[in-house]
Protein backbone atom coordinates (compact mmCIF):
# COMPACT_ATOMS: atom_id res chain seq x y z
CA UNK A 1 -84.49 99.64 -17.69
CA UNK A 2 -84.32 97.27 -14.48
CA UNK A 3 -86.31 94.11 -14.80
CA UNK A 4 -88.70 95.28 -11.79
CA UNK A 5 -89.42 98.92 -13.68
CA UNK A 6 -90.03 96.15 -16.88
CA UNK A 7 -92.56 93.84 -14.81
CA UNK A 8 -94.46 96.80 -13.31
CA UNK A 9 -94.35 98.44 -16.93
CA UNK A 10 -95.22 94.90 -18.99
CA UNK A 11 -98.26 94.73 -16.01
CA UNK A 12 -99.96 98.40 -17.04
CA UNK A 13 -99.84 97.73 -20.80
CA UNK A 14 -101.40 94.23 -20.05
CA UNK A 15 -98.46 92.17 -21.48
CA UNK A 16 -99.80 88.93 -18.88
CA UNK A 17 -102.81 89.05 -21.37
CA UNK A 18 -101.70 89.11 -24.61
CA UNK A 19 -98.64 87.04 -24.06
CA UNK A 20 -98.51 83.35 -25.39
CA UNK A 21 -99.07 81.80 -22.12
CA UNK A 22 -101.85 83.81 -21.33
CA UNK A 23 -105.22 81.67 -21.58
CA UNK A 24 -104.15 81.00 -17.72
CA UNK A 25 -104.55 84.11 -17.22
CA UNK A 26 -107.54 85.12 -18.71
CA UNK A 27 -108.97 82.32 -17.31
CA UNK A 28 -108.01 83.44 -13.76
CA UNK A 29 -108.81 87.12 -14.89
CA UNK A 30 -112.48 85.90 -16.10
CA UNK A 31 -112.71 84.21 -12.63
CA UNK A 32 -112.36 87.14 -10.35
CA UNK A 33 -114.19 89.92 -12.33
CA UNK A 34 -117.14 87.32 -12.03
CA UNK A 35 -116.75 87.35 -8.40
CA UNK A 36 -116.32 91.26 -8.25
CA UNK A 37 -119.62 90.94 -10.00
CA UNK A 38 -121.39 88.77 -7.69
CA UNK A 39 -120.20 90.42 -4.87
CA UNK A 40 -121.68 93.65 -6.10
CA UNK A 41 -124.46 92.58 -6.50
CA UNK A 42 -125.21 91.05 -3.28
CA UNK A 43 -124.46 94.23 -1.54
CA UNK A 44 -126.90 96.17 -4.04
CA UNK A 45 -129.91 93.38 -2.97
CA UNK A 46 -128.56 93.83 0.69
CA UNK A 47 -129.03 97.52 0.44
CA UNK A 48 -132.60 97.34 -1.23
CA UNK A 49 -133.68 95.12 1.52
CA UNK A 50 -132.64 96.82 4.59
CA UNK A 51 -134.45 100.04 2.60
CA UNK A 52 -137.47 97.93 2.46
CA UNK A 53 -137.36 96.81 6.05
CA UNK A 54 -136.78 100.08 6.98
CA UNK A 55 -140.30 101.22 5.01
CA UNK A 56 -141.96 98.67 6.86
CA UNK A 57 -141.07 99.23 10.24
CA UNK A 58 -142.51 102.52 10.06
CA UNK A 59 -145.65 101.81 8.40
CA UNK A 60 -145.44 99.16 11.68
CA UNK A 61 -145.13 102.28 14.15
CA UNK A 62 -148.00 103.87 12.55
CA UNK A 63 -150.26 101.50 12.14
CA UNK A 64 -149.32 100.36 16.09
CA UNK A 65 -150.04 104.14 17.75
CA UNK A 66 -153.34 103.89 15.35
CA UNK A 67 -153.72 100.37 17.08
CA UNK A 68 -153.51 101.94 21.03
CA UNK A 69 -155.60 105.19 19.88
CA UNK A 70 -158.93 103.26 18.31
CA UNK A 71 -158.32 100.85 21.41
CA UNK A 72 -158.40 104.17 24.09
CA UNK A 73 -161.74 105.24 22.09
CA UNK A 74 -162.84 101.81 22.19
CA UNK A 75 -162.63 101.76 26.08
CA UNK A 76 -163.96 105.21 27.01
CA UNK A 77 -166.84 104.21 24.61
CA UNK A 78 -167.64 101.20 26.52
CA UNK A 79 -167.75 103.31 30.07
CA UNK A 80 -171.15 103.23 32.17
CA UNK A 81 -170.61 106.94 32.03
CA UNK A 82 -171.10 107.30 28.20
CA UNK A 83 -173.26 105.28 27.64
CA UNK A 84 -175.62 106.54 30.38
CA UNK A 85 -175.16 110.10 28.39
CA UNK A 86 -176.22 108.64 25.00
CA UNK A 87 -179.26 106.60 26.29
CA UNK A 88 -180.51 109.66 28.26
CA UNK A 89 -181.53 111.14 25.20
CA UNK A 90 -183.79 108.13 24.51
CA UNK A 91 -185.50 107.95 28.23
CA UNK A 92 -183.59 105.47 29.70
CA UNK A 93 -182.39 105.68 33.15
CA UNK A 94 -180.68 103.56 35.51
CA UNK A 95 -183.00 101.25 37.57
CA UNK A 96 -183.95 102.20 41.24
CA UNK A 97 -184.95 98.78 42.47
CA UNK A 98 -182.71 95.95 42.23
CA UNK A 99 -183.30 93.32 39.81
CA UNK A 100 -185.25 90.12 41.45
CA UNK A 101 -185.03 86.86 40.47
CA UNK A 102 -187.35 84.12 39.08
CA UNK A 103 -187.51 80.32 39.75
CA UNK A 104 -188.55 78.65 37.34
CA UNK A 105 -189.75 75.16 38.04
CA UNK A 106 -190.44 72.59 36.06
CA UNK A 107 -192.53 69.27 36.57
CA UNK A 108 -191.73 66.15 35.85
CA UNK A 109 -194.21 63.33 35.56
């Protein structure tokens, strides 16, 4: 066999790891699945967070359209036109005269 056939063969039976000189390598080996490791694991907590913003922004949409809809029945509740319907039914009506008003004055001794 050619030396590069025996490099590329002593590499897939794992000959840099079981060699004499091999705590190096280990240690190196060690080194970089950590990192794989830590790597996937920041992309998993990445992923679970845009998720979670994603969840949020659309409980944000809803709870902003219920927002503008209680505020719309807010302000056609607070017309002169409703509420002259709803007090009819009590007796009240809108005043004929205009209101007048009263001086007060006080003495001082």
């Amino acid at each position: 066999m050619s030396k590069v056939k025996k490099n590329i063969y002593g590499i897939l039976r794992g000959n840099f790891l079981t060699n004499e000189s091999s705590f190096k390598n280990w240690r190196i080996f060690i080194f970089v699945v950590t990192l794989f490791l830590f790597m996937i694991s920041s992309a998993h907590s990445a992923d679970e967070k845009v998720v979670k913003i994603a969840k949020l922004n659309k409980i944000k949409r809803k709870l902003h359209a219920q927002y503008i809809d209680i505020g719309t029945i807010l302000t056609r509740m607070k017309m002169e036109s409703s509420i002259r319907k709803k007090v009819q039914s009590v007796g009240l009506v809108p005043a004929t005269t205009p209101p007048e008003r009263i001086k007060v004055e006080i003495n001082k001794q």
